[in-house]
Protein backbone atom coordinates (compact mmCIF):
# COMPACT_ATOMS: atom_id res chain seq x y z
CA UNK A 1 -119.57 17.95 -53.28
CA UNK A 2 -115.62 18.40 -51.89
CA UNK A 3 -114.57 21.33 -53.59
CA UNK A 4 -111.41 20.88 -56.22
CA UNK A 5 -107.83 21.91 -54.56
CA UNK A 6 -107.28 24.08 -56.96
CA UNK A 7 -110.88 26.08 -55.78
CA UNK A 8 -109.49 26.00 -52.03
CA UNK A 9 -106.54 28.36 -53.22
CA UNK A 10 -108.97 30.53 -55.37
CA UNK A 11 -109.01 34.03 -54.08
CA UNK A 12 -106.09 32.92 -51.48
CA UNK A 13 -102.65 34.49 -51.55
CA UNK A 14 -99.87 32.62 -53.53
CA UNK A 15 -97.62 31.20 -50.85
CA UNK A 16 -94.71 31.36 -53.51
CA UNK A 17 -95.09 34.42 -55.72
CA UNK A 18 -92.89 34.14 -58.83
CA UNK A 19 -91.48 37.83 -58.52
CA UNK A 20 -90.69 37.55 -54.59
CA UNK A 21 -88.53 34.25 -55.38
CA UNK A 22 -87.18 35.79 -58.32
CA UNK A 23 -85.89 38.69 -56.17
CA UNK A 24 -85.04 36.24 -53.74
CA UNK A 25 -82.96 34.43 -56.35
CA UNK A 26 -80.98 37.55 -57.60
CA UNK A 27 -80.56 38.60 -54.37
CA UNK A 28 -79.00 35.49 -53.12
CA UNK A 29 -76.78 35.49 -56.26
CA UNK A 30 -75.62 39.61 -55.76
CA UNK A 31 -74.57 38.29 -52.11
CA UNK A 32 -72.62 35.72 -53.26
CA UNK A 33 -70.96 37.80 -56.04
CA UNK A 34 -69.78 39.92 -53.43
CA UNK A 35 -68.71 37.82 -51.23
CA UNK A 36 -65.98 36.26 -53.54
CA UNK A 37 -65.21 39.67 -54.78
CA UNK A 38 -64.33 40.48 -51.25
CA UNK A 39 -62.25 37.23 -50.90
CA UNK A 40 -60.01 38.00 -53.78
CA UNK A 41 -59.62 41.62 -52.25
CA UNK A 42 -58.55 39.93 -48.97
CA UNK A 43 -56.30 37.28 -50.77
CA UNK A 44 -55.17 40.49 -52.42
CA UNK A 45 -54.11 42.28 -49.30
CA UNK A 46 -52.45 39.25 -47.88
CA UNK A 47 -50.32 38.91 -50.85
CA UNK A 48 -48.91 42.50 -50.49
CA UNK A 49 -48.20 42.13 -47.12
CA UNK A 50 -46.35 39.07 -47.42
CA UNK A 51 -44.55 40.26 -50.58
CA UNK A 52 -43.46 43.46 -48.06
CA UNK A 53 -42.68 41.10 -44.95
CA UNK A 54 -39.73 39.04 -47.54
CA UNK A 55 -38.06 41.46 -49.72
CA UNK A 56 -35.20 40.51 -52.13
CA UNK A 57 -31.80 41.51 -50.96
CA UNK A 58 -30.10 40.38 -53.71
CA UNK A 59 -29.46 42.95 -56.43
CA UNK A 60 -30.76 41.62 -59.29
CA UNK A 61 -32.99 42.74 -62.83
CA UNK A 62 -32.94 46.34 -63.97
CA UNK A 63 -31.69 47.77 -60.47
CA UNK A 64 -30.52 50.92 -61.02
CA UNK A 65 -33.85 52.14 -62.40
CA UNK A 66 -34.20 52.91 -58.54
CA UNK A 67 -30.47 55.02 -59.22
CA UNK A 68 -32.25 56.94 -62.42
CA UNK A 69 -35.32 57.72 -60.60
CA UNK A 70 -33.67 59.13 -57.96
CA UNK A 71 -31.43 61.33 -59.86
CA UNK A 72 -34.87 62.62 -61.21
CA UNK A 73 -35.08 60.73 -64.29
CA UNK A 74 -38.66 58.40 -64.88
CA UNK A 75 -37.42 54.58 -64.58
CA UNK A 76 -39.77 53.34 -62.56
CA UNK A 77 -43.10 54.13 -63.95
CA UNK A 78 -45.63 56.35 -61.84
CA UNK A 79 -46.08 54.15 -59.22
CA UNK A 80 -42.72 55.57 -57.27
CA UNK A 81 -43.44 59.15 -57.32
CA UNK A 82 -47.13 58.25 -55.73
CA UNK A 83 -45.98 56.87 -53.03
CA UNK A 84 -43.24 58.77 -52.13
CA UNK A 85 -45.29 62.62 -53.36
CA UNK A 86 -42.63 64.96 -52.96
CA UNK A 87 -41.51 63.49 -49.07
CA UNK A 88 -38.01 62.33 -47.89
CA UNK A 89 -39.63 59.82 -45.70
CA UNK A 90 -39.77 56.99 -48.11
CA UNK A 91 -36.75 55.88 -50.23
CA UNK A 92 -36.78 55.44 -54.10
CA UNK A 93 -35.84 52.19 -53.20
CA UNK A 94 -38.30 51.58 -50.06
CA UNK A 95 -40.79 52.76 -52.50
CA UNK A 96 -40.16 50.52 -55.29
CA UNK A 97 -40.20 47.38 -52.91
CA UNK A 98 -43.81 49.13 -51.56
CA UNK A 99 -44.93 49.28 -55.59
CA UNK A 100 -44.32 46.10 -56.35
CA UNK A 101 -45.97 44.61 -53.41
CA UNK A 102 -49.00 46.45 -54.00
CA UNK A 103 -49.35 45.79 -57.98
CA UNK A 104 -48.66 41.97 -56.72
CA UNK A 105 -52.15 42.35 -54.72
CA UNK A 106 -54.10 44.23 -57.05
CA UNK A 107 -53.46 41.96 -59.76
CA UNK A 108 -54.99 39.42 -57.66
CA UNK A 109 -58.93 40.89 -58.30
CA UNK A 110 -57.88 42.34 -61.72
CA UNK A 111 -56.74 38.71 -62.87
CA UNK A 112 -60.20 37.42 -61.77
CA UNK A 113 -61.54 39.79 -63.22
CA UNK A 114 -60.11 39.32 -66.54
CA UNK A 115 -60.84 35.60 -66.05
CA UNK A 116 -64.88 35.83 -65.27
CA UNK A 117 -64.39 38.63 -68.07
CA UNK A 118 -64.15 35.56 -70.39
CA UNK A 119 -66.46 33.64 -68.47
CA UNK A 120 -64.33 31.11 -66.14
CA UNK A 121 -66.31 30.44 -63.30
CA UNK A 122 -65.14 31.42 -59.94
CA UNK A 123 -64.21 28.44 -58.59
CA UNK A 124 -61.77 28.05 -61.67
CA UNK A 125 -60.59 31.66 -61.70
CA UNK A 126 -58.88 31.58 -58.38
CA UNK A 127 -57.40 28.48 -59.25
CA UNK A 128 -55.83 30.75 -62.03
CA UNK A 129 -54.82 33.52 -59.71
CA UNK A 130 -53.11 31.24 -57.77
CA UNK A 131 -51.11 29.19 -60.44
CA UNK A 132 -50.21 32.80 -61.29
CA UNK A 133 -49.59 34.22 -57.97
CA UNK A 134 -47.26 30.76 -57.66
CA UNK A 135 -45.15 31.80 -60.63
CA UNK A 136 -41.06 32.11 -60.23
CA UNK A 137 -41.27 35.08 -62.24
CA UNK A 138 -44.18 36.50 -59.99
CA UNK A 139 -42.82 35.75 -56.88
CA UNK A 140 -39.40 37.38 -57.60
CA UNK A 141 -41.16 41.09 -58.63
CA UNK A 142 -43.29 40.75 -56.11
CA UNK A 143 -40.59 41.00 -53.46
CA UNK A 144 -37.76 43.26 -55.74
CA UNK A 145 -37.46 47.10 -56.66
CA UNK A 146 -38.15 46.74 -59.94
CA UNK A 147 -40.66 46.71 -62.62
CA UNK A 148 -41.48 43.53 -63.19
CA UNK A 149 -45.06 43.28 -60.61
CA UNK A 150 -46.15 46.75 -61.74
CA UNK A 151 -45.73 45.48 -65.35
CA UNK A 152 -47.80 42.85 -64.39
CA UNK A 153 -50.19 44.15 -63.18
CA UNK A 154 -50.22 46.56 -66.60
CA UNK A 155 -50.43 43.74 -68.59
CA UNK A 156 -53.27 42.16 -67.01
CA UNK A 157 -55.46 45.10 -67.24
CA UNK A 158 -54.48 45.34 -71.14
CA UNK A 159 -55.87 41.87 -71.70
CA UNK A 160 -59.12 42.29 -69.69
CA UNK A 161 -60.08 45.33 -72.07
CA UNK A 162 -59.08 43.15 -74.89
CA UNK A 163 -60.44 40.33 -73.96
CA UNK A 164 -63.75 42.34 -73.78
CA UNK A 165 -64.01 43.09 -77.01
CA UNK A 166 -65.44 39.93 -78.20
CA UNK A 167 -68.62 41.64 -75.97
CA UNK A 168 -68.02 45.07 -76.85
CA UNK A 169 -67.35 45.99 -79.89
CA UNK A 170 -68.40 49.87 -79.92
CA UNK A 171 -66.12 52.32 -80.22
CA UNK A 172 -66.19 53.22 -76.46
CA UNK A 173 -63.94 50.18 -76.69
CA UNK A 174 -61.58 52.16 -78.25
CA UNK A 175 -61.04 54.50 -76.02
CA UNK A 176 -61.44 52.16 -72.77
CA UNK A 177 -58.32 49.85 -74.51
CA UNK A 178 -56.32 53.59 -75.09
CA UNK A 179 -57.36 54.19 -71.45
CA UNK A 180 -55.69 51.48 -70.09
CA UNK A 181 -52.95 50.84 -72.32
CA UNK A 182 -51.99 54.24 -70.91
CA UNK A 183 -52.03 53.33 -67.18
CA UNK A 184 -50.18 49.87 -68.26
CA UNK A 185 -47.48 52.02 -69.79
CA UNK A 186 -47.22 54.79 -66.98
CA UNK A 187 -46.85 51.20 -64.76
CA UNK A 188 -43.89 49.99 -66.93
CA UNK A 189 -42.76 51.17 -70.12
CA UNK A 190 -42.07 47.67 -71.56
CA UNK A 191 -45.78 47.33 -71.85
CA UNK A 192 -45.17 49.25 -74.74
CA UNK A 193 -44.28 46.22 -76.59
CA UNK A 194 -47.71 44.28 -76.28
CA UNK A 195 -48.92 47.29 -78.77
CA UNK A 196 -49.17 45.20 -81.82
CA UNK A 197 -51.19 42.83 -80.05
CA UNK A 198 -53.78 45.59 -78.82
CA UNK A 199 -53.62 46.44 -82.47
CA UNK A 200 -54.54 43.39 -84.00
CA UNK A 201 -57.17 43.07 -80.92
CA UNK A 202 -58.56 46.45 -82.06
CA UNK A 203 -59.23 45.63 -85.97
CA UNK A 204 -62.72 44.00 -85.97
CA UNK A 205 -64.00 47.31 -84.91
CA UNK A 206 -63.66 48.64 -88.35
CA UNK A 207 -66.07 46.68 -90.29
CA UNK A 208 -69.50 47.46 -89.12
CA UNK A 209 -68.39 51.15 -89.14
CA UNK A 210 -67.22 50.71 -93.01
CA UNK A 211 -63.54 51.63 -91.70
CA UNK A 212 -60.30 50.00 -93.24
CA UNK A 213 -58.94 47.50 -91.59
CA UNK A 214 -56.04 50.07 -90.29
CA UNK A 215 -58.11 52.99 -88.68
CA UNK A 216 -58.62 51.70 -84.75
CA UNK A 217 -54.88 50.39 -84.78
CA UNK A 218 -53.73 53.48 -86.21
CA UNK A 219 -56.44 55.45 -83.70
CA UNK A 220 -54.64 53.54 -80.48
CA UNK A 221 -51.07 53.66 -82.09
CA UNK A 222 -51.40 58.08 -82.42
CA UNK A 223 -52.66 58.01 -78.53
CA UNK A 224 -50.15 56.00 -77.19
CA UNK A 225 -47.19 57.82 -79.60
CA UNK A 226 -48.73 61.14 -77.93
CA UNK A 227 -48.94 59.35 -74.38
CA UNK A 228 -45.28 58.21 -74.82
CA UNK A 229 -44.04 61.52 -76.08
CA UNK A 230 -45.99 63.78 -73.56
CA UNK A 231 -46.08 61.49 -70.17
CA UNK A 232 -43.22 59.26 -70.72
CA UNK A 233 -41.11 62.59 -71.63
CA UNK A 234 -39.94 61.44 -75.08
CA UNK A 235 -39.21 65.51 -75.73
CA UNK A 236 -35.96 65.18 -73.95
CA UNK A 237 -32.68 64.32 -75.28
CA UNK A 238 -32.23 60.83 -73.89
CA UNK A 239 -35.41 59.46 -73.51
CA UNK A 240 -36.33 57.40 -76.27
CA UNK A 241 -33.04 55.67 -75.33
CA UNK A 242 -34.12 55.34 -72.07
CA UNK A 243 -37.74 53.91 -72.93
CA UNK A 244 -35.99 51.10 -75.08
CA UNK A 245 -33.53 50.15 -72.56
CA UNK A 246 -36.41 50.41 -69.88
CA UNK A 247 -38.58 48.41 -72.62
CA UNK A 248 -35.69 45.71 -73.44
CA UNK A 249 -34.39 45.68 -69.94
CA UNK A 250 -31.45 48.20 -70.62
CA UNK A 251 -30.23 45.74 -72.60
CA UNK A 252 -26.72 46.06 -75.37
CA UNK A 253 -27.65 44.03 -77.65
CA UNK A 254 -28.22 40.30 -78.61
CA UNK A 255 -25.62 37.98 -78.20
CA UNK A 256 -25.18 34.05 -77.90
CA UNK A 257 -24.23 34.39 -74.29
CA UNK A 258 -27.89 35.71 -73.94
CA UNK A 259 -29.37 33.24 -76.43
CA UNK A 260 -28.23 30.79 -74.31
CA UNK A 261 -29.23 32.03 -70.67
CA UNK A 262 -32.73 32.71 -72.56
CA UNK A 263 -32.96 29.14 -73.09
CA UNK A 264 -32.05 28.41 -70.02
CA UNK A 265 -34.39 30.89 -67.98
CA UNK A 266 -37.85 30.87 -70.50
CA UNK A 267 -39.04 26.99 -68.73
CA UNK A 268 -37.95 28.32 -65.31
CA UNK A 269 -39.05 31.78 -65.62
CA UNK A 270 -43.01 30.81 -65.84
CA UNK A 271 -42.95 27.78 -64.37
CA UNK A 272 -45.85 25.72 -65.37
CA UNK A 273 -47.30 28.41 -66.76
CA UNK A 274 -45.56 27.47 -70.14
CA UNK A 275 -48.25 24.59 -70.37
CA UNK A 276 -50.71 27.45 -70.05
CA UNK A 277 -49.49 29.27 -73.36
CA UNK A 278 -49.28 25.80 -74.70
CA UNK A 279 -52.40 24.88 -74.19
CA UNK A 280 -53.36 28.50 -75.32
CA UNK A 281 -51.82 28.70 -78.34
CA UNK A 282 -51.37 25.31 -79.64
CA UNK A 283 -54.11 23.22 -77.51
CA UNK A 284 -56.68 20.88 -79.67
CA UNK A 285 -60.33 21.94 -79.38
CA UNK A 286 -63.25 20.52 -80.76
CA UNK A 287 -65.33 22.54 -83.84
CA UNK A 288 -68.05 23.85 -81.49
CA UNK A 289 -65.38 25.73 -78.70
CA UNK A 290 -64.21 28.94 -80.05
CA UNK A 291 -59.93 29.26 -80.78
CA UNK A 292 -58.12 31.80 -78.90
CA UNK A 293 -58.17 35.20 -80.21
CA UNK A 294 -55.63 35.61 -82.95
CA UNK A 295 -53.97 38.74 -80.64
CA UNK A 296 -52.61 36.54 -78.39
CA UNK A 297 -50.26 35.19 -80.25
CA UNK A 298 -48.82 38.29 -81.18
CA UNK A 299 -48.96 39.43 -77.43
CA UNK A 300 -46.53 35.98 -77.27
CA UNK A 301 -43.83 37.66 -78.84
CA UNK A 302 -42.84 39.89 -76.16
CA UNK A 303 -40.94 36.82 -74.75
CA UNK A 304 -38.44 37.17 -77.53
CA UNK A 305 -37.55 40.69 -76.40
CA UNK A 306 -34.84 39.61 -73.83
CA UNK A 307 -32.77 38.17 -76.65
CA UNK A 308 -33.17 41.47 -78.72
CA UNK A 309 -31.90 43.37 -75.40
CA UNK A 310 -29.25 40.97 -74.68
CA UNK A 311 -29.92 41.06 -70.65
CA UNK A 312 -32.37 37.80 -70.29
CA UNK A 313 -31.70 37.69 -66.42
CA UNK A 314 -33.39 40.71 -65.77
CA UNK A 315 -36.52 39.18 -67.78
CA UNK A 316 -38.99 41.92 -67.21
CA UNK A 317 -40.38 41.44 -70.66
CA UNK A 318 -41.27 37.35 -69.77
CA UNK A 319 -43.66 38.45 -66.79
CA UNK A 320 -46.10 40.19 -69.52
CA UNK A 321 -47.01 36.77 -70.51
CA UNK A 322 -47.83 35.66 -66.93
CA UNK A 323 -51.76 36.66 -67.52
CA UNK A 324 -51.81 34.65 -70.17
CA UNK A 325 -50.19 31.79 -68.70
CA UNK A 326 -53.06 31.96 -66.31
CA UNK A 327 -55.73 32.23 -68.92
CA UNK A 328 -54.35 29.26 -70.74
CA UNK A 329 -54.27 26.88 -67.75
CA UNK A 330 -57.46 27.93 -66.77
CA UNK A 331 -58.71 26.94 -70.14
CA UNK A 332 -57.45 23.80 -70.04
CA UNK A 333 -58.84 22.89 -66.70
CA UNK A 334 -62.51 24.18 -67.93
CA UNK A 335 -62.18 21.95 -70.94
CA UNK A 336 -61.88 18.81 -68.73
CA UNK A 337 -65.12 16.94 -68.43
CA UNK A 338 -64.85 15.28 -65.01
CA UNK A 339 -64.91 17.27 -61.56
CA UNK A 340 -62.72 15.16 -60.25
CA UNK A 341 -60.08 15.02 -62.62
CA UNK A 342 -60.08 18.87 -62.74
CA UNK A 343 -59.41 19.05 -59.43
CA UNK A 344 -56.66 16.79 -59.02
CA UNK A 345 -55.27 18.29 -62.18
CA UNK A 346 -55.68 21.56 -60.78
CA UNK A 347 -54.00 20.40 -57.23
CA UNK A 348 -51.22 18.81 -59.10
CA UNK A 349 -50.24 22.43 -61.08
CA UNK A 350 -50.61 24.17 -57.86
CA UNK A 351 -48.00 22.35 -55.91
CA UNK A 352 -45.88 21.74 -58.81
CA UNK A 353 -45.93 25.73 -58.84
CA UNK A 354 -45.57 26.03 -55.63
CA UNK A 355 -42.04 23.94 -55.32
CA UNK A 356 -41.09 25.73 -58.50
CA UNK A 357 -41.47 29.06 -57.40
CA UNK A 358 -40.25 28.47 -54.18
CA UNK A 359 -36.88 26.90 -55.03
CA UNK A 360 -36.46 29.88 -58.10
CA UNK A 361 -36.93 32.52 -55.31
CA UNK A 362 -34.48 30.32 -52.44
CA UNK A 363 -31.66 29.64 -55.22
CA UNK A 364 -31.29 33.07 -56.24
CA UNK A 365 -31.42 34.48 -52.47
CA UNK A 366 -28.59 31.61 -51.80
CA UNK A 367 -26.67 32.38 -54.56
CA UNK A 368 -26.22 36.28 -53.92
CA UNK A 369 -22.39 36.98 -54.59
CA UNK A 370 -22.99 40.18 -52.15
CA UNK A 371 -24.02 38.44 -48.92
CA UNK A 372 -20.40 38.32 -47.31
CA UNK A 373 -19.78 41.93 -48.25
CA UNK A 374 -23.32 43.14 -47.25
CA UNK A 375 -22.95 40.92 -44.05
CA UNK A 376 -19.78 42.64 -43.07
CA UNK A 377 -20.69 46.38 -44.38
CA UNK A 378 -23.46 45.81 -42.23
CA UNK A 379 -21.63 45.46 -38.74
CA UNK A 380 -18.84 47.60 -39.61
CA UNK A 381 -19.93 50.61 -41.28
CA UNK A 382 -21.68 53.78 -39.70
CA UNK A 383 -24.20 56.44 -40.83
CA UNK A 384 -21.59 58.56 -40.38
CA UNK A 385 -18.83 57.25 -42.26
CA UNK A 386 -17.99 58.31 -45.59
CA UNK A 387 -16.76 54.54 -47.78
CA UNK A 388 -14.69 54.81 -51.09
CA UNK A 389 -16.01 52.03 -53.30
CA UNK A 390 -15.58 50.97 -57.02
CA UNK A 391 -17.97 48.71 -57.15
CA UNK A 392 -21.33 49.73 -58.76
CA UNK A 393 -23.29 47.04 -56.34
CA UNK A 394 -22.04 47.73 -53.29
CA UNK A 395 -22.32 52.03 -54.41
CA UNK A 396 -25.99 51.37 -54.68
CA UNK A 397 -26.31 49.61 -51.18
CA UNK A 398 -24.00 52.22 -49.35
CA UNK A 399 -26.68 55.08 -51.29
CA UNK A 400 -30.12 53.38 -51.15
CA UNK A 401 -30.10 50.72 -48.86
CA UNK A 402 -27.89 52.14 -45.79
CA UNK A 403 -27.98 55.52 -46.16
CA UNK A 404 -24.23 55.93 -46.33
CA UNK A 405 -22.29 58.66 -48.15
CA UNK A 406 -19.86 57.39 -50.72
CA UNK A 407 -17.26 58.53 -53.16
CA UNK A 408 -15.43 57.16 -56.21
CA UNK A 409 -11.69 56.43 -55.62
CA UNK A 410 -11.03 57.49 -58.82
CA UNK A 411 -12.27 60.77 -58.99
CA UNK A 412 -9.82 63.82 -58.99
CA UNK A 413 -11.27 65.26 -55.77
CA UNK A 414 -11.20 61.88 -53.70
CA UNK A 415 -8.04 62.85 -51.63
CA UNK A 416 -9.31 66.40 -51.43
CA UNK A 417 -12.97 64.98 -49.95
CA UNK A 418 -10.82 61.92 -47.73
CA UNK A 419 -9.22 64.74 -46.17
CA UNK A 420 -12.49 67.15 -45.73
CA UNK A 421 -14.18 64.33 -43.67
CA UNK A 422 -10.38 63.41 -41.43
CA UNK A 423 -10.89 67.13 -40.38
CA UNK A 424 -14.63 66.99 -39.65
CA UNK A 425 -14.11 64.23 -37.90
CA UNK A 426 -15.67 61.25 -40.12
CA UNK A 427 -14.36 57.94 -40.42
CA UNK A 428 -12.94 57.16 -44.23
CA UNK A 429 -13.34 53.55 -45.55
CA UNK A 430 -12.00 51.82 -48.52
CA UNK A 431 -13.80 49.27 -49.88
CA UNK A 432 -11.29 46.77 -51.08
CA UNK A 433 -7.65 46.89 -51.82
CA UNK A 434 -8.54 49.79 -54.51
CA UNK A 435 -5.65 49.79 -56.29
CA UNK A 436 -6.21 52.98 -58.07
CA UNK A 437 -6.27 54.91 -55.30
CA UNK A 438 -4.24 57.43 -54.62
CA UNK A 439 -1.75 57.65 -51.69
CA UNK A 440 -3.23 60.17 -49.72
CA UNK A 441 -6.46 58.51 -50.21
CA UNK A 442 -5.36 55.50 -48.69
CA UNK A 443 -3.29 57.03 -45.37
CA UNK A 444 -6.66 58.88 -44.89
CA UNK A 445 -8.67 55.60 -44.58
CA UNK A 446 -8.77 54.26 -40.71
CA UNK A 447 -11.17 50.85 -41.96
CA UNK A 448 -10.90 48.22 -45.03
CA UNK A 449 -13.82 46.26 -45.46
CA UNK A 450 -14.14 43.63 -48.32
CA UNK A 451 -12.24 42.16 -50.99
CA UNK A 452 -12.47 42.93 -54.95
CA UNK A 453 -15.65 40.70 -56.47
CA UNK A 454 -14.21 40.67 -59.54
């Protein structure tokens, strides 16, 4: 009698053991886990070095945050004194363009991060980084000295922890969400406005613990007032003024001059992100997908606050929505039911970003009112010389861009200090016609350079 098949194997070894391709399996998977985490590092990387390669000459946002933090004051966030620790061979300003650079290329894992956090797939998460990446708004902080990146990156940090919570409720989540919120505010002080939304994130972790409604809120509202008060310095005279200019863009008020630019600027600012929030916010979904937590649309609000601060140019406030913006297009994609259709959906956003971003960045490079002057001061001035200027732009060049000592024309001591650096042998310039200026001042000068900008 032929013995069975199934007696041949008996007593043989399995060729196929189910724990060795198990192991196999997870093994394979761990691999390939790190091997995209590694690719968004790299993309990452790139980013910040391209953001350093093309900075923004052009004098635009909240730029004399680089003036207060070099008279000692705390206007840009931590990220400045890092980099520059105490050493003269870094500028405030050199530094700020670094800072924003490098929060442009972290945010690039973080924002995958915070997209597989909700449980995007890969694939569609970097399709989300770069919509994101591909944003006007991003593109300019990426490449200026101010805020807006570091903010950013802030922001999307806050709404990975938050977004967490839906797995996490203990109240180790509580103090992870204070955690970051903290770094997100020593980043950029404006991220002190997405604290309602962190609030109203933060409220489901009172029930099983038989806590009102108002206890973790309150709990992350008493850390961050301490934070504020302790790292942000609110003990000193003038800095809760400072935080609220810092957090509304040091704006003067609302105005309809402002209303109107900020209906001019919120479709341009994101780009096509807006069909993210949309989507987000206001999207149709069937019974069995989940809506969007209800935080998010209080964390929407923040794009209000340039109308409250009545400076909607400098929009640092609109770039805390950008992680949503990604979240919300990324949604939409997942939701599709064809491959294909995602993908050419998904191609269609990126280039449409692309162009967007690209023209936003090129028309406000072309339209800098400084170019002539900085073109000129440029082949004209020297280290050495010592330039009387009015003008609060070209001041901040001559101090933190060329290294050139200045003076204001219509200071008492300006003939006394014109006629210092005749004797020491320094070349005086005026800056204009300078009108104001006194006679002496204006025999002193051996150079004019420029015309009044108005």
């Amino acid at each position: 009698m032929t013995p069975s098949s199934a007696d041949s194997f008996e007593g043989s070894a399995d060729p196929f053991p189910r724990e060795d391709l198990t192991a196999r399996i997870a093994n394979a998977g761990r691999q390939e886990l790190r091997r995209q985490t590694w690719q968004a590092w790299l993309l990452g990387i790139g980013v910040a070095l391209i953001a350093l390669a093309i900075p923004m000459e052009r004098l635009w946002g909240e730029m004399n945050l680089v003036q207060t933090a070099a008279e000692g004051g705390r206007g840009l966030g931590i990220g400045v004194p890092l980099l520059r620790f105490g050493t003269k061979w870094i500028s405030h300003e050199q530094a700020a363009f670094a800072m924003a650079a490098i929060s442009a290329g972290l945010t690039v894992p973080a924002l995958r991060s915070l997209l597989l956090t909700i449980g995007f797939s890969n694939a569609i998460a970097m399709r989300g980084v770069g919509l994101m990446l591909l944003a006007p708004l991003q593109l300019l902080g990426a490449t200026s000295a101010v805020l807006l990146a570091p903010g950013v990156l802030g922001a999307t940090l806050i709404a990975r922890e938050l977004f967490r919570l839906d797995k996490d409720q203990s109240m180790r989540a509580l103090w992870r969400v204070s955690s970051v919120f903290v770094l997100g505010l020593l980043l950029d002080p404006a991220n002190l406005l997405l604290l309602p939304a962190a609030g109203l994130a933060l409220i489901p972790l009172a029930a099983p613990r038989k806590l009102p409604p108002w206890a973790p809120p309150a709990g992350l509202t008493l850390t961050i007032g301490f934070c504020v008060f302790i790292l942000l310095g609110a003990g000193e005279p003038d800095a809760l003024d400072q935080l609220l200019r810092t957090m509304l863009a040091g704006g003067k008020g609302p105005s309809l001059v402002s209303l109107g630019a900020w209906l001019i600027w919120l479709p341009i600012s994101l780009g096509v992100g807006w069909l993210g929030i949309l989507s987000l916010i206001a999207g149709k979904r069937t019974a069995e997908e989940a809506p969007p937590p209800a935080w998010t649309r209080a964390w929407c609000l923040v794009a209000i606050a340039p109308v409250i601060g009545g400076t909607p140019l400098t929009m640092p406030t609109l770039g805390l929505l950008l992680p949503l913006t990604a979240v919300g297009l990324v949604d939409h994609l997942a939701r599709m039911e064809r491959e294909d259709k995602m993908r050419r959906r998904a191609s269609l956003l990126l280039v449409s970003q692309l162009i967007l971003g690209v023209l936003a960045w090129g028309t406000l490079t072309a339209t800098d009112p400084l170019t002539a002057w900085r073109e000129e001061a440029q082949e004209t001035l020297d280290p050495e010389d010592l330039v009387f200027s009015a003008h609060p732009g070209h001041l901040y060049l001559l101090k933190h861009r060329y290294g050139i000592a200045s003076w204001d024309p219509k200071g008492p001591e300006a003939s006394k200090r014109a006629l210092e650096a005749t004797n020491q042998g320094q070349r005086v310039v005026l800056d204009g016609v300078l009108p104001d200026a006194s006679p002496q001042l204006k025999a002193a000068a051996t150079v004019v350079i420029g015309q009044p900008d108005g």
